[in-house]
C-alpha atoms as a PDB file:
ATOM      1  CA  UNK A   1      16.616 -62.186  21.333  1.00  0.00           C
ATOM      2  CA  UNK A   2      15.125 -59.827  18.603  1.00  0.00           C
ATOM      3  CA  UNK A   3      11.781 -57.067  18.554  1.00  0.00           C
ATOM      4  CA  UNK A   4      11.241 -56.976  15.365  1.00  0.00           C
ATOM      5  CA  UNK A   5       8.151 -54.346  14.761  1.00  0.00           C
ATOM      6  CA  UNK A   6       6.956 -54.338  10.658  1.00  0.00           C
ATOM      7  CA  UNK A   7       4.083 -51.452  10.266  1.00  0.00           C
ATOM      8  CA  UNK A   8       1.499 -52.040   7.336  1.00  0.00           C
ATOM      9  CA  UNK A   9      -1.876 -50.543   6.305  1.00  0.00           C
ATOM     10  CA  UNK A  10      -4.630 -53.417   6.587  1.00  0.00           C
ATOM     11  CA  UNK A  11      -5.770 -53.103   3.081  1.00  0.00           C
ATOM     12  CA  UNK A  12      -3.836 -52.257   0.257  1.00  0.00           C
ATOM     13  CA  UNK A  13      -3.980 -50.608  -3.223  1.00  0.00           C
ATOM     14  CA  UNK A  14      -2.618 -53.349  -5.667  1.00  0.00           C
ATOM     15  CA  UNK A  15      -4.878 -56.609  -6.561  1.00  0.00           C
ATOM     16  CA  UNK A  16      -1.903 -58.896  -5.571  1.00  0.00           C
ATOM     17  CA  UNK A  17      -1.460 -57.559  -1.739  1.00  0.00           C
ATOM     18  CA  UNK A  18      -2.906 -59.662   0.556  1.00  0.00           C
ATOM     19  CA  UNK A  19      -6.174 -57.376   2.495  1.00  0.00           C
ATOM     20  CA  UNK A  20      -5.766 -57.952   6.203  1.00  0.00           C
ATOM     21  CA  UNK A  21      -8.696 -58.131   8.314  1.00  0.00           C
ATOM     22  CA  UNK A  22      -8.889 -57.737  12.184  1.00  0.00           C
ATOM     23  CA  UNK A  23     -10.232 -61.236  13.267  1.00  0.00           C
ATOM     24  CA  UNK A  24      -7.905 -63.277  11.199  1.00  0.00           C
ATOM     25  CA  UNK A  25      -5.488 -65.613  11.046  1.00  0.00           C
ATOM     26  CA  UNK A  26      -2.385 -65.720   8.017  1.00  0.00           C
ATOM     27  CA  UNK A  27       0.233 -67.767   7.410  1.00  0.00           C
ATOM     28  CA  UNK A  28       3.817 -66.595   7.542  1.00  0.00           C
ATOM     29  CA  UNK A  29       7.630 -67.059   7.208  1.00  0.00           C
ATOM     30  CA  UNK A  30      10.604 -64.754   8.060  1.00  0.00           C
ATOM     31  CA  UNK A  31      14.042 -64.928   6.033  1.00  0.00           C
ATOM     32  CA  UNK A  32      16.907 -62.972   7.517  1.00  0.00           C
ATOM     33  CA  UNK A  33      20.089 -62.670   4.705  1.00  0.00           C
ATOM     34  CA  UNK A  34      23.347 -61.737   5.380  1.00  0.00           C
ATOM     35  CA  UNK A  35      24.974 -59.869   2.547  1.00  0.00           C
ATOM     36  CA  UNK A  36      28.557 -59.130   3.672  1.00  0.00           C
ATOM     37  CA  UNK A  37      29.584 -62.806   3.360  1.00  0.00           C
ATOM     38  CA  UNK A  38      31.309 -64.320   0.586  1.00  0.00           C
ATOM     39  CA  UNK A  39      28.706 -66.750   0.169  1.00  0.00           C
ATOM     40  CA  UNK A  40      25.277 -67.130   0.093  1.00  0.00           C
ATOM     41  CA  UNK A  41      24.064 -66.890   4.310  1.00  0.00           C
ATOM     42  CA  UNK A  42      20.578 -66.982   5.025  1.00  0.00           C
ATOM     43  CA  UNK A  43      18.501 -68.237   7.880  1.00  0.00           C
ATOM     44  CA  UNK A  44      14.453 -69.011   6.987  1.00  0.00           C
ATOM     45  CA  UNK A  45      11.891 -70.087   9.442  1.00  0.00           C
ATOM     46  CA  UNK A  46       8.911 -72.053   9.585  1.00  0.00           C
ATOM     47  CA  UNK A  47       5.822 -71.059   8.637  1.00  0.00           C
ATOM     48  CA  UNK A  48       4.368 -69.323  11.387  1.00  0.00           C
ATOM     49  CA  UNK A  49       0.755 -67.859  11.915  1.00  0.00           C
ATOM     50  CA  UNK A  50      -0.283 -64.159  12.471  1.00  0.00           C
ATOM     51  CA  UNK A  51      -3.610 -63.378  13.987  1.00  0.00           C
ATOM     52  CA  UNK A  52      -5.007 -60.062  14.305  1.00  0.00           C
ATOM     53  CA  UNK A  53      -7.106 -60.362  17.274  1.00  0.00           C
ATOM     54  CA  UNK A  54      -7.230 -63.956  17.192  1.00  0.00           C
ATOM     55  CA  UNK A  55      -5.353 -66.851  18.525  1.00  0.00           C
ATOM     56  CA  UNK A  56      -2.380 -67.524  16.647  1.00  0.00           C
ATOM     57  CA  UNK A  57       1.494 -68.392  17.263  1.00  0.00           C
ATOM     58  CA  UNK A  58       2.716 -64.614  16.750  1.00  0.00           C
ATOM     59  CA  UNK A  59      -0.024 -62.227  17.580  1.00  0.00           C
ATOM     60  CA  UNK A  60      -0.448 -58.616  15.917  1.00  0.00           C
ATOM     61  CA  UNK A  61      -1.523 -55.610  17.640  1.00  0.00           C
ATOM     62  CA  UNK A  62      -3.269 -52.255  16.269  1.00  0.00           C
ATOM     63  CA  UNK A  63      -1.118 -48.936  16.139  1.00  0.00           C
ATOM     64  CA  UNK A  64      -3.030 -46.137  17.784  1.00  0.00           C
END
């Protein structure tokens, strides 16, 4: 089993970053890559959803 814990501002300074808002629901996918391999090893998942406050398969909390 892995914790993974990513840390990200809700909204964001460039006009492509996706603005987060505390209510909602996203879609999402993981990829982990393993570079010390002669050839190409990586493991992706399927898409997921984060909710921030709201029902979803992976659920997001607020940092204090």
């Amino acid at each position: 089993m892995w914790t993974v814990v990513l840390t990200r501002p809700l909204g964001l300074a460039n006009d492509d970053d996706k603005t987060l808002q505390a209510g909602g629901v996203y879609s999402v996918g993981f990829a982990v890559h393993d570079d010390n391999i002669t050839t190409r090893g990586h493991h992706v998942s399927y898409v997921r959803t984060l909710g921030l406050g709201a029902e979803a398969d992976i659920k997001a909390v607020r940092l204090p």
